[in-house]
Protein backbone atom coordinates (compact mmCIF):
# COMPACT_ATOMS: atom_id res chain seq x y z
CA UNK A 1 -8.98 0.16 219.49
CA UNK A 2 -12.21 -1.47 220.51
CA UNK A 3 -12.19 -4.84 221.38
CA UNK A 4 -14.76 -6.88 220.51
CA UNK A 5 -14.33 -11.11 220.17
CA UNK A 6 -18.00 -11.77 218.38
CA UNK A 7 -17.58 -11.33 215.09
CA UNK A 8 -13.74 -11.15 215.47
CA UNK A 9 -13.47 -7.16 216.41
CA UNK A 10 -16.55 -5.35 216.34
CA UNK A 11 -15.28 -2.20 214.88
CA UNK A 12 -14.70 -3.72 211.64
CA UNK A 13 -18.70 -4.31 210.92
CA UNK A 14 -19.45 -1.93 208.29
CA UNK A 15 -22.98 0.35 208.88
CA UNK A 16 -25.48 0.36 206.39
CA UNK A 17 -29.85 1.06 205.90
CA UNK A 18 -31.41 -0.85 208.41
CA UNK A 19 -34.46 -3.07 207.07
CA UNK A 20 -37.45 -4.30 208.70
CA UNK A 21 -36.95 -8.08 208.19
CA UNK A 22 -38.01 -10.82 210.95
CA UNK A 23 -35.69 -13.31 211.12
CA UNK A 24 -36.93 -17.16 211.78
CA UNK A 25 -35.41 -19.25 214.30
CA UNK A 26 -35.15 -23.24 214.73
CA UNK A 27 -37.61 -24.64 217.22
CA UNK A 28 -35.30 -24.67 219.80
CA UNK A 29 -31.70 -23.29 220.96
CA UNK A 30 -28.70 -24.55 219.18
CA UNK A 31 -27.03 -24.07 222.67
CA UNK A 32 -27.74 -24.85 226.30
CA UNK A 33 -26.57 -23.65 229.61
CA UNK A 34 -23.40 -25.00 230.78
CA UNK A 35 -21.62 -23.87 227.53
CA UNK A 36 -18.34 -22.39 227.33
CA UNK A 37 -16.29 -21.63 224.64
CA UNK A 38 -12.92 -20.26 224.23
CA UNK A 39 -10.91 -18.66 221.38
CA UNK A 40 -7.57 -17.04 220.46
CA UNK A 41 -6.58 -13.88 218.34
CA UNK A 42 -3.75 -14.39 216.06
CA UNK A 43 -2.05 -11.44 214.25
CA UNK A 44 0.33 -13.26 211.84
CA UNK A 45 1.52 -16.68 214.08
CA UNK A 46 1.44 -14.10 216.98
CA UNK A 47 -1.28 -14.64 219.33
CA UNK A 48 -2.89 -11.73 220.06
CA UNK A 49 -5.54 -12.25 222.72
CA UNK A 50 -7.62 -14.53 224.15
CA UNK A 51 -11.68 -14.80 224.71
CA UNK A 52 -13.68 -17.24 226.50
CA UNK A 53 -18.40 -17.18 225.90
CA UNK A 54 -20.25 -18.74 228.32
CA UNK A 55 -24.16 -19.71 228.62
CA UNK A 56 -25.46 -19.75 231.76
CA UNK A 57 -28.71 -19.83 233.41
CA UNK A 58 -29.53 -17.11 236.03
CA UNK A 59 -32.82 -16.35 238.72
CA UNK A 60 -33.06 -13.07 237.21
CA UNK A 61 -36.52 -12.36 234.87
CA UNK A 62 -37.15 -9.33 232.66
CA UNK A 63 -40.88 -8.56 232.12
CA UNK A 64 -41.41 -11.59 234.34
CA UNK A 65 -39.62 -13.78 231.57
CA UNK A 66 -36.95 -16.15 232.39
CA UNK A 67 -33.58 -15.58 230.81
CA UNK A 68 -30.06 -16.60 229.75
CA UNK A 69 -26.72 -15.07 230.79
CA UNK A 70 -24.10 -14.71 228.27
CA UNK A 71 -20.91 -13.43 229.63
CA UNK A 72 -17.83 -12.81 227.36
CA UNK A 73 -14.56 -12.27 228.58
CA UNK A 74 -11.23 -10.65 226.11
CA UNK A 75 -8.07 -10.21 227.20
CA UNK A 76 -5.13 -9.25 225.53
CA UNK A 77 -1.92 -12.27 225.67
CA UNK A 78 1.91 -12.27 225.26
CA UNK A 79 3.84 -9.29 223.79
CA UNK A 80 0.59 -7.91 223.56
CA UNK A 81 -0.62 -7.73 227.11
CA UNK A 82 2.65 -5.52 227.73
CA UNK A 83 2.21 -2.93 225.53
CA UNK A 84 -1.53 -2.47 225.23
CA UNK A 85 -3.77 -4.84 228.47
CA UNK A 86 -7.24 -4.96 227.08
CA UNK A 87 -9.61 -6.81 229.83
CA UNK A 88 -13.11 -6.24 228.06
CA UNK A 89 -16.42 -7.86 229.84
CA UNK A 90 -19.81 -8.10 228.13
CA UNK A 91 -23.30 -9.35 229.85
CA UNK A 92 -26.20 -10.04 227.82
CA UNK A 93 -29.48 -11.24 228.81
CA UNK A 94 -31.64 -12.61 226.69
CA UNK A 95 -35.23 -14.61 226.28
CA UNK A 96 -34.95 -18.41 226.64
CA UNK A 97 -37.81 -18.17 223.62
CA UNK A 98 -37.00 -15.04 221.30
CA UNK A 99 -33.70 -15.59 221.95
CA UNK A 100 -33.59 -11.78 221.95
CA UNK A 101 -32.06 -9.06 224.48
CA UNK A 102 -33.85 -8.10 227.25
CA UNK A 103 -30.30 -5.71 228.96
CA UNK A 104 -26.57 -5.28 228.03
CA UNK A 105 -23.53 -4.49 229.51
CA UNK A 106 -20.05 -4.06 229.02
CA UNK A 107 -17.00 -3.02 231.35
CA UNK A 108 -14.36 -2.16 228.79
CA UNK A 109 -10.67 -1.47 230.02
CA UNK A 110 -8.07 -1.01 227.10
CA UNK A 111 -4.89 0.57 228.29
CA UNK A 112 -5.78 3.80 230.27
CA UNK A 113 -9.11 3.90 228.10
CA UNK A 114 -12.48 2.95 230.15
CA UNK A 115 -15.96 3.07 229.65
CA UNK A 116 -18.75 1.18 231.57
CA UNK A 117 -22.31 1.49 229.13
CA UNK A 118 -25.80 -0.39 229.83
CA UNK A 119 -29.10 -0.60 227.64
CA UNK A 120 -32.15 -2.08 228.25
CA UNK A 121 -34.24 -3.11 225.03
CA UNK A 122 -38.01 -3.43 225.10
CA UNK A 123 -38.34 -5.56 221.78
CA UNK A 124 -42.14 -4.80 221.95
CA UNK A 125 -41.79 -1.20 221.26
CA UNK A 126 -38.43 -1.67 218.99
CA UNK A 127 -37.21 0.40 221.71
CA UNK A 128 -33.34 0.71 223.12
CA UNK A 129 -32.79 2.65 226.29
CA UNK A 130 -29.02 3.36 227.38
CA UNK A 131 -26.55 5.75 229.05
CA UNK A 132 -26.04 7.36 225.72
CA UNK A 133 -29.52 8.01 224.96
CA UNK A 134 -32.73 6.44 223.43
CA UNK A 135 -32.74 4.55 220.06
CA UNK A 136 -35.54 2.81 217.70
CA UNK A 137 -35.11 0.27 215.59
CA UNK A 138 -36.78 -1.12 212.30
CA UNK A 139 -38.13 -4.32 214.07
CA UNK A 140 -38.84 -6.45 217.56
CA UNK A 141 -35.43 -7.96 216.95
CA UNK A 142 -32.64 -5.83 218.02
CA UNK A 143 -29.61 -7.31 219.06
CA UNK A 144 -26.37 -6.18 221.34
CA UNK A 145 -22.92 -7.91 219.84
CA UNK A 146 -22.95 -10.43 222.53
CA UNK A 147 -27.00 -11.62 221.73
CA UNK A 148 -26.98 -10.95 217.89
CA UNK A 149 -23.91 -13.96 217.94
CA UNK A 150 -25.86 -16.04 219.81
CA UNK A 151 -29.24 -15.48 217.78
CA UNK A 152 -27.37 -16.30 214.65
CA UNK A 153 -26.38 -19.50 215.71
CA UNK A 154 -29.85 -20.56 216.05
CA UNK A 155 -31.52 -19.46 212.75
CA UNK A 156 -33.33 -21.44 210.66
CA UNK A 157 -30.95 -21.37 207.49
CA UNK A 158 -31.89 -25.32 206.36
CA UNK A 159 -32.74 -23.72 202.59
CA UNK A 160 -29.88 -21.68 202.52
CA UNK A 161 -28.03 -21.43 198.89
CA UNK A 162 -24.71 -20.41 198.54
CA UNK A 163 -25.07 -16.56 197.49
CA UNK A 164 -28.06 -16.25 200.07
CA UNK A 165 -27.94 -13.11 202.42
CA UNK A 166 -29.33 -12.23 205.60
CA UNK A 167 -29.26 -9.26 207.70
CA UNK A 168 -29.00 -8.67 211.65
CA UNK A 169 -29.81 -5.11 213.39
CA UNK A 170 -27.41 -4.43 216.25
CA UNK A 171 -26.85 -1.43 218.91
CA UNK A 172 -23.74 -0.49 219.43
CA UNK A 173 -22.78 2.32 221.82
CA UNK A 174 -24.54 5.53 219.62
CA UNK A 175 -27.24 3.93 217.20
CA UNK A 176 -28.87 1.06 215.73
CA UNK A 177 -27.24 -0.38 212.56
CA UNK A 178 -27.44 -3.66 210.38
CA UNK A 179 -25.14 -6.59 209.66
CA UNK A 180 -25.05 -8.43 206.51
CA UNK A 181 -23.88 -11.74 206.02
CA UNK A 182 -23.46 -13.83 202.93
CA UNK A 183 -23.77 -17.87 203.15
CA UNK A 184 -20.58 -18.89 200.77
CA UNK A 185 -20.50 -22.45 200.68
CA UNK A 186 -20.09 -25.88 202.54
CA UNK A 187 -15.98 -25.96 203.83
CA UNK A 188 -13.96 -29.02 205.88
CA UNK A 189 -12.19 -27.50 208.45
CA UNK A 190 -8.45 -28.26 210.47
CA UNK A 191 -8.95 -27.39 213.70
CA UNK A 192 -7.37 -27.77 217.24
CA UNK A 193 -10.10 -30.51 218.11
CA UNK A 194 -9.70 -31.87 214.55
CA UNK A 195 -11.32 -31.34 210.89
CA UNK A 196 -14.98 -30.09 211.23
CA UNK A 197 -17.44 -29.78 208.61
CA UNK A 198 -18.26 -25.88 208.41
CA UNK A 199 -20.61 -23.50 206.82
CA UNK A 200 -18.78 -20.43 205.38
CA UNK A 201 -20.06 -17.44 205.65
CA UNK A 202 -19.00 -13.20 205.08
CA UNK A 203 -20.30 -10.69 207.24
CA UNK A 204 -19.84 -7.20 205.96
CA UNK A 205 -16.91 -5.02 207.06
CA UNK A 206 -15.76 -1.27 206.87
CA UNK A 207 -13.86 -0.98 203.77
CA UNK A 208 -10.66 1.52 204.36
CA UNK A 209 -8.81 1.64 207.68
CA UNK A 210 -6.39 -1.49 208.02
CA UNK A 211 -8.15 -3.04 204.96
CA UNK A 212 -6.83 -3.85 201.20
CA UNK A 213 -9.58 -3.11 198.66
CA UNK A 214 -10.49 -6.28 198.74
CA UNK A 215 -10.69 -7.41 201.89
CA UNK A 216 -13.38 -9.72 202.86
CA UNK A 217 -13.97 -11.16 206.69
CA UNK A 218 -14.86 -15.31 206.14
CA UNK A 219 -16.57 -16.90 209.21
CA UNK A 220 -16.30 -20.41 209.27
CA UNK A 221 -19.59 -22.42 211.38
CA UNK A 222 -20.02 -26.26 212.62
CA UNK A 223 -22.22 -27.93 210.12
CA UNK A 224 -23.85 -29.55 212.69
CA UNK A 225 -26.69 -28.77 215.68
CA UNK A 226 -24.44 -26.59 217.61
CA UNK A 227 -23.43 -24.45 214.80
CA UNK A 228 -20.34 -23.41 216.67
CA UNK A 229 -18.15 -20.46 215.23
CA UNK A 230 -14.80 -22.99 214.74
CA UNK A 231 -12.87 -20.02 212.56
CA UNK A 232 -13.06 -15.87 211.10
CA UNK A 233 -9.90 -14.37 209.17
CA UNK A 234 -9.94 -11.12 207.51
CA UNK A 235 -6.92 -9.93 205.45
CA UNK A 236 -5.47 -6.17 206.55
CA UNK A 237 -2.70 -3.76 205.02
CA UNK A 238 0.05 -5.68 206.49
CA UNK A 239 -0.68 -9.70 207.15
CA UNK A 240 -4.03 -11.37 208.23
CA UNK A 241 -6.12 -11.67 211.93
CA UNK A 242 -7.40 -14.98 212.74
CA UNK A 243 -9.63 -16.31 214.85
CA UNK A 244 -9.61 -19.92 216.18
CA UNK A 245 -11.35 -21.95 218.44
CA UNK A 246 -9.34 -23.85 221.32
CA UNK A 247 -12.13 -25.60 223.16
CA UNK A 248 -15.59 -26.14 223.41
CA UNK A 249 -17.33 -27.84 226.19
CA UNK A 250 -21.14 -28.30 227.33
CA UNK A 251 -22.19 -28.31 223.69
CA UNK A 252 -25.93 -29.53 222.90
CA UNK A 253 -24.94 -31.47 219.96
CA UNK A 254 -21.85 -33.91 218.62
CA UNK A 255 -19.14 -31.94 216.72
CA UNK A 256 -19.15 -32.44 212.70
CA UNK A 257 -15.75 -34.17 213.20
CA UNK A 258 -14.47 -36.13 210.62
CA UNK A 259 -12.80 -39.39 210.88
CA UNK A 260 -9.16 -39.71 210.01
């Protein structure tokens, strides 16, 4: 099983038609460097795994641009860890601007299973370039996993109506494909650090698999500057997976806390 913390596992993002549709972004960042984040994977009550995000800044330039670093680290926790280790690492860089990817990479190690794959993306020509082979996309805003999370926290979404849709085009080891998410609705949120005013939103998923009929992943997002993912659960055959953040440190903005 693939492991991927963004958007809760990565596998379960469904593939559709990829549109050409530009995207706007707020005037500046939602995050900053110094930023780190970390989450846990429940199955049931059973914690699952762990993941930690971090922004950081680096010297490194692409096309003589300066960038940010987001590194993502998942791990496998518990019962878990014994009977299938998953230590999964993901670099992105990205423009401090576009907020888009300039090179990806991931280290993936999930029980004897390993794979190491890069791609460089030159957003000018809609072009991806990786070990698997060379890819165009629809528009100058083509994501990696690690980037596309990152780039949605920063949209501009202030006319948003419940029902609204947007869609993200991602790479992902073999081909370019899109990600739809739905805005649901304004939510209050329990949380470790305390209740949080959140945004809800879907993202698609694959139907079938380890999914009822009507199984829908819910993503639940601060109501605030940082727009911090706080919360995602998706129902499966056999209980739910949940994930919840533990901490959050170097943010921009204040938390949406509420007062009790």
């Amino acid at each position: 099983m693939r492991f991927a913390f963004l958007f809760l596992i990565g596998s379960l993002l469904v593939r559709v038609q990829v549109y050409a549709q530009e995207l706007p972004l707020k005037k500046e960042p939602v995050f900053q460097a110094g930023e780190v984040l970390q989450y846990k994977l429940r199955y049931g009550f059973i914690t699952a795994a762990e993941g930690t995000l971090k922004v950081l800044n680096t010297d490194m330039k692409f096309d003589n641009k300066s960038v940010y670093k987001l590194s993502v680290d998942g791990e496998t926790s518990g019962t878990f860890d014994i009977f299938y280790k998953i230590r999964d690492h993901y670099d992105s860089y990205i423009d401090k601007e576009t907020l888009t990817p300039y090179f990806y990479q991931e280290n993936i190690r999930e029980g004897g299973y390993k794979r190491a794959d890069k791609a460089r993306f030159t957003q000018q020509n809609r072009q991806v370039v990786s070990n698997r082979g060379t890819f165009t996309g629809p528009t100058n805003q083509t994501f990696d996993l690690v980037s596309a999370y990152y780039f949605a926290r920063s949209l501009d979404i202030a006319n948003i109506k419940s029902g609204d849709q947007f869609a993200l085009n991602y790479f992902l080891q073999d081909g370019i494909s899109q990600l739809k998410i739905e805005y649901i609705g304004k939510e209050v949120i329990k949380t470790k650090l305390g209740k949080i005013r959140c945004l809800k939103f879907s993202p698609s998923i694959q139907p079938g698999r380890i999914f009822r009929k009507d199984s829908r992943l819910y993503l639940w997002i601060t109501d605030d500057g940082n727009r911090v993912p706080v919360k995602a659960q998706v129902e499966i055959l056999v209980g739910a997976v949940t994930m919840e953040l533990k901490s959050a440190t170097g943010l921009k903005y204040p938390l949406a806390k509420i007062d009790e």
